[in-house]
N, C-alpha and C. Protein backbone atom coordinates (compact mmCIF):
# COMPACT_ATOMS: atom_id res chain seq x y z
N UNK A 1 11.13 -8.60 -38.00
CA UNK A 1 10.78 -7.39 -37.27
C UNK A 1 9.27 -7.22 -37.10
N UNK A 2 8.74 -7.65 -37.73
CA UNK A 2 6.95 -7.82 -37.80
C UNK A 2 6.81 -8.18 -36.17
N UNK A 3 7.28 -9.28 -36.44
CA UNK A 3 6.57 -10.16 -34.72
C UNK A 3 7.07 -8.90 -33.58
N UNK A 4 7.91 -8.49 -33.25
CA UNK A 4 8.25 -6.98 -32.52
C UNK A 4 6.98 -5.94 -32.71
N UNK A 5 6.83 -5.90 -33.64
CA UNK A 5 5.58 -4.69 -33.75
C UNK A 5 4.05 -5.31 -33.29
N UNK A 6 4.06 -6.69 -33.12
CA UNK A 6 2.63 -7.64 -33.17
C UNK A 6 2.72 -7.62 -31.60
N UNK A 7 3.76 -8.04 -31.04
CA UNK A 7 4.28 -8.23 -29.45
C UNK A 7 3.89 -6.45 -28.84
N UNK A 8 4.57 -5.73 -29.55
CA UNK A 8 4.23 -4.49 -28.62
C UNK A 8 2.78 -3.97 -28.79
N UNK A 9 2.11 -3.83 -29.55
CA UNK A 9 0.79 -4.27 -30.22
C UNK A 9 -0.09 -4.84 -28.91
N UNK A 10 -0.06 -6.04 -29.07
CA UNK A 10 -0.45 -6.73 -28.12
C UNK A 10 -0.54 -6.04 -26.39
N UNK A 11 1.21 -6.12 -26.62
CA UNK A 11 1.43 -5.76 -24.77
C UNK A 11 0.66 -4.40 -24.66
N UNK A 12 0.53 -3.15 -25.72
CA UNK A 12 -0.11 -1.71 -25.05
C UNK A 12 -1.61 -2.02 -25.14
N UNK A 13 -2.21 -3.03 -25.68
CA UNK A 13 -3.66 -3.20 -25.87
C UNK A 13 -3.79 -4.38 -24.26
N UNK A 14 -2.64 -5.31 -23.77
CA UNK A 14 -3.15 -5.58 -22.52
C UNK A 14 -2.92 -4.59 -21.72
N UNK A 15 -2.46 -3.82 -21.56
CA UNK A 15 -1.81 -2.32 -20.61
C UNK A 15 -2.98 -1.71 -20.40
N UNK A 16 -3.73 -1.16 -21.31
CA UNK A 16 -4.88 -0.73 -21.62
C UNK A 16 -6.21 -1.48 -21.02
N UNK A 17 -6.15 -2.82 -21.40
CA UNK A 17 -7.42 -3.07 -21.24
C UNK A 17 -7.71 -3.32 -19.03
N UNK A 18 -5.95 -3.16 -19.01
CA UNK A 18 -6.13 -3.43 -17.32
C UNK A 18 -6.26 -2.38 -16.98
N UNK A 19 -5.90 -1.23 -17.52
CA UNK A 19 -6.35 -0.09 -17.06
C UNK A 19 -7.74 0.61 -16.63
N UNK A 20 -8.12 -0.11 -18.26
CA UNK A 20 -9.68 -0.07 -18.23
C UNK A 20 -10.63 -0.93 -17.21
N UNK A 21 -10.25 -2.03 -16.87
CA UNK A 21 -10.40 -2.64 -15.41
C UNK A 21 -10.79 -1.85 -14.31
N UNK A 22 -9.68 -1.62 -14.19
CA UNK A 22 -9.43 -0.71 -13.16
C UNK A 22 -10.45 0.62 -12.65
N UNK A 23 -10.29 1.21 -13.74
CA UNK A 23 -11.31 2.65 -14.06
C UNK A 23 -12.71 2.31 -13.69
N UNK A 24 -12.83 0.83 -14.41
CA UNK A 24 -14.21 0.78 -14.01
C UNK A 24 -15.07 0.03 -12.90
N UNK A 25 -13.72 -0.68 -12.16
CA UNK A 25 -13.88 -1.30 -10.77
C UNK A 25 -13.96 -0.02 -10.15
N UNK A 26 -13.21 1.34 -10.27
CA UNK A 26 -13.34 2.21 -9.36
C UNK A 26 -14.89 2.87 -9.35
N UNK A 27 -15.18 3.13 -10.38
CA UNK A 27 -16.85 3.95 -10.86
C UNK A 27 -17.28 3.14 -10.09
N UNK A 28 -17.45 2.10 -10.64
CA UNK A 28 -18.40 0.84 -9.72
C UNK A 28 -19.13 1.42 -8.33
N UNK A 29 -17.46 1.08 -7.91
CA UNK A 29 -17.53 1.75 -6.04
C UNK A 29 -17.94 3.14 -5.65
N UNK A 30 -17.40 4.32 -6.64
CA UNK A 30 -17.93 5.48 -6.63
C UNK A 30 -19.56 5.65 -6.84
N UNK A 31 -20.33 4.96 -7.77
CA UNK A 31 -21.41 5.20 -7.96
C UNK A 31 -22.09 3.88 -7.87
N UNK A 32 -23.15 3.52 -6.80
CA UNK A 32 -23.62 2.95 -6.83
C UNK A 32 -24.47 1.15 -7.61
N UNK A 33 -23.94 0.88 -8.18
CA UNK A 33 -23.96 0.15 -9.47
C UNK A 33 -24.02 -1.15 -9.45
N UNK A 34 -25.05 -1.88 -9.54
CA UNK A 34 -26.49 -1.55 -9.55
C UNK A 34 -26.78 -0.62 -8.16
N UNK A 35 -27.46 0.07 -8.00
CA UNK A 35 -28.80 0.35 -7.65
C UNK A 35 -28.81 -0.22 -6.13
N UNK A 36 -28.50 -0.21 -5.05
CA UNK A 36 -28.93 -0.27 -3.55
C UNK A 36 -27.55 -1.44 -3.54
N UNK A 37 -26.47 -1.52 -4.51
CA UNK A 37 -25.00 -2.40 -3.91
C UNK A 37 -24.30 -1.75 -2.61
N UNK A 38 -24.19 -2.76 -1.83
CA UNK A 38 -23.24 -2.50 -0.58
C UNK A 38 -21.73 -1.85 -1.37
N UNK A 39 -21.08 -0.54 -1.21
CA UNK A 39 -19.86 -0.72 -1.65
C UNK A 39 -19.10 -1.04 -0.49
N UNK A 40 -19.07 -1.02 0.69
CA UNK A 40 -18.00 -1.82 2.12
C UNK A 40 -18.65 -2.73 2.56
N UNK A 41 -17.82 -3.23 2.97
CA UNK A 41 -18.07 -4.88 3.54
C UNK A 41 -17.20 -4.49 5.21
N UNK A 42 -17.57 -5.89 5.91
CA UNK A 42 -16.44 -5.70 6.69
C UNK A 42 -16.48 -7.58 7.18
N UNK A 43 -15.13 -7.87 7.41
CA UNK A 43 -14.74 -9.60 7.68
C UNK A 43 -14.17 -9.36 9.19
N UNK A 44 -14.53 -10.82 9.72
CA UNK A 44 -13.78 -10.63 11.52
C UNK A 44 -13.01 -11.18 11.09
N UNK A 45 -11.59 -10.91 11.35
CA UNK A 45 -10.03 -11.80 11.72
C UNK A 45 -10.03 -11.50 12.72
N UNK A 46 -9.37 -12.75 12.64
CA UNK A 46 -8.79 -13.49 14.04
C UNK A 46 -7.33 -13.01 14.46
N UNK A 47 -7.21 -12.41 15.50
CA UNK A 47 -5.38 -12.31 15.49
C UNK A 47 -5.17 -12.67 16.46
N UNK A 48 -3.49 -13.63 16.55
CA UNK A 48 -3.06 -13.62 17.64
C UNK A 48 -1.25 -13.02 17.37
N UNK A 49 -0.73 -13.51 18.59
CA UNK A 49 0.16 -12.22 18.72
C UNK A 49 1.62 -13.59 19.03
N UNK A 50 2.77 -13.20 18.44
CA UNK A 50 4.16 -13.91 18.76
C UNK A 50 4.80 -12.82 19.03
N UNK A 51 5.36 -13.44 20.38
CA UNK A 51 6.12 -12.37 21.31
C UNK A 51 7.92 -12.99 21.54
N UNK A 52 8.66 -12.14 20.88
CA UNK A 52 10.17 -12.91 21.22
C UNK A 52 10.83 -12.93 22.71
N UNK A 53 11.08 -14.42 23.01
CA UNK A 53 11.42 -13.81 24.39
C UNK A 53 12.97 -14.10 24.38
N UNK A 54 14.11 -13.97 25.47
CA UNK A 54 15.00 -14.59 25.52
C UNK A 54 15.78 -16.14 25.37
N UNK A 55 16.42 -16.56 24.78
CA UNK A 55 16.74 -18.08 24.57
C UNK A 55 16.42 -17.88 22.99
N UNK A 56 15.88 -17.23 21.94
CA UNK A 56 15.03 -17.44 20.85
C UNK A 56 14.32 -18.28 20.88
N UNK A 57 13.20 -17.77 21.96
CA UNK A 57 12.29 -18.24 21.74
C UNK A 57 10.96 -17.90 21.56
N UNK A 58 9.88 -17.89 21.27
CA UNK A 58 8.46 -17.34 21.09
C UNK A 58 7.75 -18.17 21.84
N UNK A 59 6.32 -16.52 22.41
CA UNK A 59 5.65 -16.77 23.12
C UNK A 59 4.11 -16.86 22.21
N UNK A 60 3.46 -17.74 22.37
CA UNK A 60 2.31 -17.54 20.84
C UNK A 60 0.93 -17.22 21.88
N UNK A 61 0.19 -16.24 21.57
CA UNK A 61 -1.37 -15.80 22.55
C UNK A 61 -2.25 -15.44 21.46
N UNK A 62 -3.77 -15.71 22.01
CA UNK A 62 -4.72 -15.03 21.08
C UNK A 62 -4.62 -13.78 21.72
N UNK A 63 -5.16 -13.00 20.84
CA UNK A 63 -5.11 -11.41 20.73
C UNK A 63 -6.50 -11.04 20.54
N UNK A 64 -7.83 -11.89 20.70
CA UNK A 64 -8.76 -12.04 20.34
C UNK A 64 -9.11 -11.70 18.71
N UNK A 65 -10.60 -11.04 18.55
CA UNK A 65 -10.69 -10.48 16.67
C UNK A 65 -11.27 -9.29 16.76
N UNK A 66 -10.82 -8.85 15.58
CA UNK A 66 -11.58 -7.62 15.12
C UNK A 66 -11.97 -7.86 13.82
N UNK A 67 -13.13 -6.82 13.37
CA UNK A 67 -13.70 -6.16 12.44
C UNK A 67 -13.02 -5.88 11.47
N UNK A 68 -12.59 -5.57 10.24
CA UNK A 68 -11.74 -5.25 9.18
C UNK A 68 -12.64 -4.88 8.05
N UNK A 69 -12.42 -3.60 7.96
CA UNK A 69 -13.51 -2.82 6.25
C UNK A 69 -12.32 -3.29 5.10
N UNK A 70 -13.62 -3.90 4.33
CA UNK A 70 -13.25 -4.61 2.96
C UNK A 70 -14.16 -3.62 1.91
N UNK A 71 -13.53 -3.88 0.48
CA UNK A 71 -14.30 -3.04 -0.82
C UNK A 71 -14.73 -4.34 -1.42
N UNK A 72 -16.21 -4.14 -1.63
CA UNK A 72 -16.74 -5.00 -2.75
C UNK A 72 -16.50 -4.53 -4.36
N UNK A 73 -15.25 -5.32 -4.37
CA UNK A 73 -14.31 -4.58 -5.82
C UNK A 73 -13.10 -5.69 -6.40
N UNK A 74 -12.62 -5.83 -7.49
CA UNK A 74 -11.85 -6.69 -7.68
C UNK A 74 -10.17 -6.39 -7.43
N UNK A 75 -10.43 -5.08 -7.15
CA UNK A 75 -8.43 -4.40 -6.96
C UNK A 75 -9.02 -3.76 -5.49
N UNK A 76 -7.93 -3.25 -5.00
CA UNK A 76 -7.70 -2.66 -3.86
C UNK A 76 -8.15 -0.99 -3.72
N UNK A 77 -8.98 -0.85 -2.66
CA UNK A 77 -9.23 0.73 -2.99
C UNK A 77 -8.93 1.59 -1.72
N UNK A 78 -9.15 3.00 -2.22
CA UNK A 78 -9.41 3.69 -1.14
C UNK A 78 -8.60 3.34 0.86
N UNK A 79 -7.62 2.28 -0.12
CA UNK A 79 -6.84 1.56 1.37
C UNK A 79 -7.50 0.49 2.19
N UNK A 80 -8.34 0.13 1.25
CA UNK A 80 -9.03 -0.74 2.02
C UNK A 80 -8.90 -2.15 0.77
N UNK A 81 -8.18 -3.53 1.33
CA UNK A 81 -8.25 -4.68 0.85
C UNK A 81 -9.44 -5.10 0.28
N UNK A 82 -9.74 -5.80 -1.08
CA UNK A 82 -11.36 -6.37 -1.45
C UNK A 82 -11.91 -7.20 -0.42
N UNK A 83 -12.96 -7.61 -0.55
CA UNK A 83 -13.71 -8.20 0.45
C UNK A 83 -13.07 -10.02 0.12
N UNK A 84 -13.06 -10.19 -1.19
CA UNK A 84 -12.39 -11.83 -1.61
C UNK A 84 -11.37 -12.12 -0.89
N UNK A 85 -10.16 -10.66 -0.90
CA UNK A 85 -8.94 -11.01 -0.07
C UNK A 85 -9.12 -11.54 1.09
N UNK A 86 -10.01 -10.13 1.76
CA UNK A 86 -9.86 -10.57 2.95
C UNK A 86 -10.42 -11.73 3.61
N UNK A 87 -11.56 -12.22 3.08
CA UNK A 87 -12.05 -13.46 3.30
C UNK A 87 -11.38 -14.49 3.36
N UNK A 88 -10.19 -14.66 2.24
CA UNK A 88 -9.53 -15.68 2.31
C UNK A 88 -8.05 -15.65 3.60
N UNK A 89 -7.81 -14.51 4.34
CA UNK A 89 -6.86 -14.02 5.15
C UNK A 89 -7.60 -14.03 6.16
N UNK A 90 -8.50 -14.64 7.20
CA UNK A 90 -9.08 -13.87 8.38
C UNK A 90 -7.95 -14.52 9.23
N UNK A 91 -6.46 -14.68 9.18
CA UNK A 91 -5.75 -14.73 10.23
C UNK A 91 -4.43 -13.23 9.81
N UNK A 92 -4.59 -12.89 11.46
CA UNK A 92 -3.60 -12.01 11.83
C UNK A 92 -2.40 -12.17 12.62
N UNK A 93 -1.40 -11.98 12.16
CA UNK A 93 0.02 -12.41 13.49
C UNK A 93 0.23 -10.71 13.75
N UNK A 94 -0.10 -10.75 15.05
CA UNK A 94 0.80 -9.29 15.45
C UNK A 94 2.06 -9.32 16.04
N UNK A 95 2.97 -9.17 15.37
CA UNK A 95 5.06 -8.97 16.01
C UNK A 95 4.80 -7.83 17.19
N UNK A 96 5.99 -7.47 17.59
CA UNK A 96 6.46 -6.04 17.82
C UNK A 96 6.53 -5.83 16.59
């Protein structure tokens, strides 16, 4: 029964320490930190667009790019994807 108490132990001290992550990726962004940090970014993706037509088949077009606001942050904020993500995603498929 020991190892049960060492395991839960463990798991609320990693629970915690991601929490604490978290808290302090957010300050970060809230307050300046260091001193003249960009907190938004913004990445161009690229999108293009698949259109279903009759037969099942698809029609594939560029859709040209846009602009996309990123957080210089390690989690997701304020609704806006980190800047790492999006860097590594600059493709867009737009459906219906």
């Amino acid at each position: 029964m020991q190892s049960f108490g060492a395991m839960k132990r463990a798991l609320i001290i990693a629970v915690l320490a991601l929490c604490g992550l978290f808290l302090a990726d957010t300050l970060v962004l809230w307050l300046p930190i260091p001193g003249g940090r960009q907190q938004y970014g913004a990445v161009q993706v690229r999108r293009f667009y698949a259109m279903p037509l009759k037969g099942s088949k698809t029609e594939y077009g560029d859709a040209g790019t846009e602009n996309v606001t990123c957080v210089h942050s390690l989690f997701r904020h304020f609704g806006y994807n980190p800047c790492w993500y999006a860097n590594r995603n600059k493709v867009k498929w737009v459906t219906q």
